[in-house]
Structure formats: C-alpha cells, structure tokens
Protein backbone atom coordinates (compact mmCIF):
# COMPACT_ATOMS: atom_id res chain seq x y z
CA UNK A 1 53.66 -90.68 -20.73
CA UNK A 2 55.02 -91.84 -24.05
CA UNK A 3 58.49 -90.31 -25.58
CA UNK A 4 58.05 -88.04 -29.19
CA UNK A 5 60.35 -88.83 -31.74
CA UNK A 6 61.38 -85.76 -33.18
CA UNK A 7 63.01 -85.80 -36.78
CA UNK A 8 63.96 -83.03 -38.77
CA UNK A 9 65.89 -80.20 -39.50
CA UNK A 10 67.93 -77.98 -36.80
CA UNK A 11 69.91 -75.04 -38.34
CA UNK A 12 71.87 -71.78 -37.33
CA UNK A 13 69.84 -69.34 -38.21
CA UNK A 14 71.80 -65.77 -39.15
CA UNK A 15 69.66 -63.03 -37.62
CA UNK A 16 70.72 -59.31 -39.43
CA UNK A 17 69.25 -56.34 -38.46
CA UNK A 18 68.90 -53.09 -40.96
CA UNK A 19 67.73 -49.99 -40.62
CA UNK A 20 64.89 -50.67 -43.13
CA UNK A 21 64.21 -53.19 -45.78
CA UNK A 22 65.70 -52.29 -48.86
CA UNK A 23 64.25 -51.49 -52.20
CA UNK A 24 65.52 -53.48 -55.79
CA UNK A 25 69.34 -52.46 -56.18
CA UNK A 26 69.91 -50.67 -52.94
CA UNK A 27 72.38 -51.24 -51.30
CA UNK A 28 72.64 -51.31 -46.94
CA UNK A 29 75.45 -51.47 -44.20
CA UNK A 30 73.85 -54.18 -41.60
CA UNK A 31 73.26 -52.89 -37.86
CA UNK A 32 74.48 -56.34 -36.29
CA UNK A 33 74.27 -60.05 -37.10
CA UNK A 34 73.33 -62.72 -34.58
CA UNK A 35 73.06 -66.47 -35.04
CA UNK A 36 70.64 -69.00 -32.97
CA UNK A 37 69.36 -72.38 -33.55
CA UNK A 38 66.18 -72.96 -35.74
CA UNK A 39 65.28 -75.17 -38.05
CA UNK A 40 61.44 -77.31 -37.54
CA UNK A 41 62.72 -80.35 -35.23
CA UNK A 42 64.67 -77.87 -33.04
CA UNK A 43 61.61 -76.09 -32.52
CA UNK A 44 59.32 -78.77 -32.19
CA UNK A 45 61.96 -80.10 -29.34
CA UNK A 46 62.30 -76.83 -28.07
CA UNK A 47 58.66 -76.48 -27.41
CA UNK A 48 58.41 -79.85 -26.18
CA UNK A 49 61.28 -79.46 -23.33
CA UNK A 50 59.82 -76.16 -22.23
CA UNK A 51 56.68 -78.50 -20.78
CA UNK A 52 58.84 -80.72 -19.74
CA UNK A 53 57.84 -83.42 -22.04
CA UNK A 54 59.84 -86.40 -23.18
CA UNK A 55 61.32 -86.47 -26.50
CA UNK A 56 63.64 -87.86 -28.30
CA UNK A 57 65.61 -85.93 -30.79
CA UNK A 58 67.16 -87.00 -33.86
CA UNK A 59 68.73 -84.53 -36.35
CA UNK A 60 71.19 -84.43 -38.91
CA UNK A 61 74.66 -82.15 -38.40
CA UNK A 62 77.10 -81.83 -40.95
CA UNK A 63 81.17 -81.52 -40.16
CA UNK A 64 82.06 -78.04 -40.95
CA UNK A 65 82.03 -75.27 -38.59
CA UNK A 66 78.26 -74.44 -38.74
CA UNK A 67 77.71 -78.30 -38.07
CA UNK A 68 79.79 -78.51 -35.16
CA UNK A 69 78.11 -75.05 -33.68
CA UNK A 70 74.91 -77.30 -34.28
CA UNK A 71 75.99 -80.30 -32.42
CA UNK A 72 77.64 -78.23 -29.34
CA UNK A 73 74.24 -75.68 -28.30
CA UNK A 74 72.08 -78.74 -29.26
CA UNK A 75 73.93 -80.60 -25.99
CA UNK A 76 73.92 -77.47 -24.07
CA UNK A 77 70.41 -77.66 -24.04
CA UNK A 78 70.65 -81.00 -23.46
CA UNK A 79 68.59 -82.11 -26.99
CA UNK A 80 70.82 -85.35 -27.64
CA UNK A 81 71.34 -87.71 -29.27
CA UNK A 82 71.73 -86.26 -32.43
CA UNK A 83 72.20 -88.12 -35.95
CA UNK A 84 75.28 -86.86 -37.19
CA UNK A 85 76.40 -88.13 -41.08
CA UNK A 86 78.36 -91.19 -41.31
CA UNK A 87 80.89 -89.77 -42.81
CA UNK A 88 82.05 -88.12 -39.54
CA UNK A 89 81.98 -91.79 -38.37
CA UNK A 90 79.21 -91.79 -36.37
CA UNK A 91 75.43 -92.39 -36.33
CA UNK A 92 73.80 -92.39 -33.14
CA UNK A 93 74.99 -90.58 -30.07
C-alpha cells in the first residue's frame, strides 16, 4: 500500500465551555477550558492512523510554549517526523 504525505496545519485548539452563547456586549465567567490538537493535517493523520494506514506527516511547530505542546502529543501519538522552523535549528525529524 502506498504512504500519504500529509502537509498542513496541526494546532492546540482551546476548547471553553459557557453556560450559553452570549449576546453583543455581554459579558460571561467560562465553565472550564480544555486544549487538544486540531488543525487539518492533524486530522487528516489522525483519521488515517485510526485505519491503520501509512502516512507520513509533515507539519510546521513553532518554539514557544504552544509549539513545543505541539511537537510533544504529536510524538505521543506517534505522528513524526514533524517540520519544525529552521530557526529552532532543525528541519526534518
């Protein structure tokens, strides 16, 4: 069967719950706040592992917190490599 390249975005998504969608000007207090990975390449990979396809996943991180929380539950799930900027000194792990 032939590998997918898979190129794209993965993000943290930030998941808040409130009692009900406000209205212009109102003002809320949030229930809770979650985060999880999204983004359209995650996804697509996602889907693709969960048939136990091959892929191969390529997806830019940045070098700040919410890049390196990228990088670390991408290779939990065991989506690497991952293209991470060059300015973090490397390309293609």
């Amino acid at each position: 069967m032939k590998t997918t390249l898979i190129l794209g975005s993965t993000v943290i998504d930030m998941i808040v719950r409130v009692p009900h969608l406000p209205v212009t000007q109102e003002d809320i207090n949030t229930r809770s706040m979650t985060m999880a990975l999204g983004g359209c390449s995650y996804n697509a990979a996602r889907m693709l592992r969960l048939f136990q396809l091959p892929l191969f996943h390529c997806s830019p991180t940045g070098d700040g917190v919410f890049g390196q929380l990228t990088e670390k539950l991408l290779r939990e799930e065991g989506l690497s490599p991952v293209f991470i900027n060059p300015w973090r000194g490397i390309w293609l792990l």
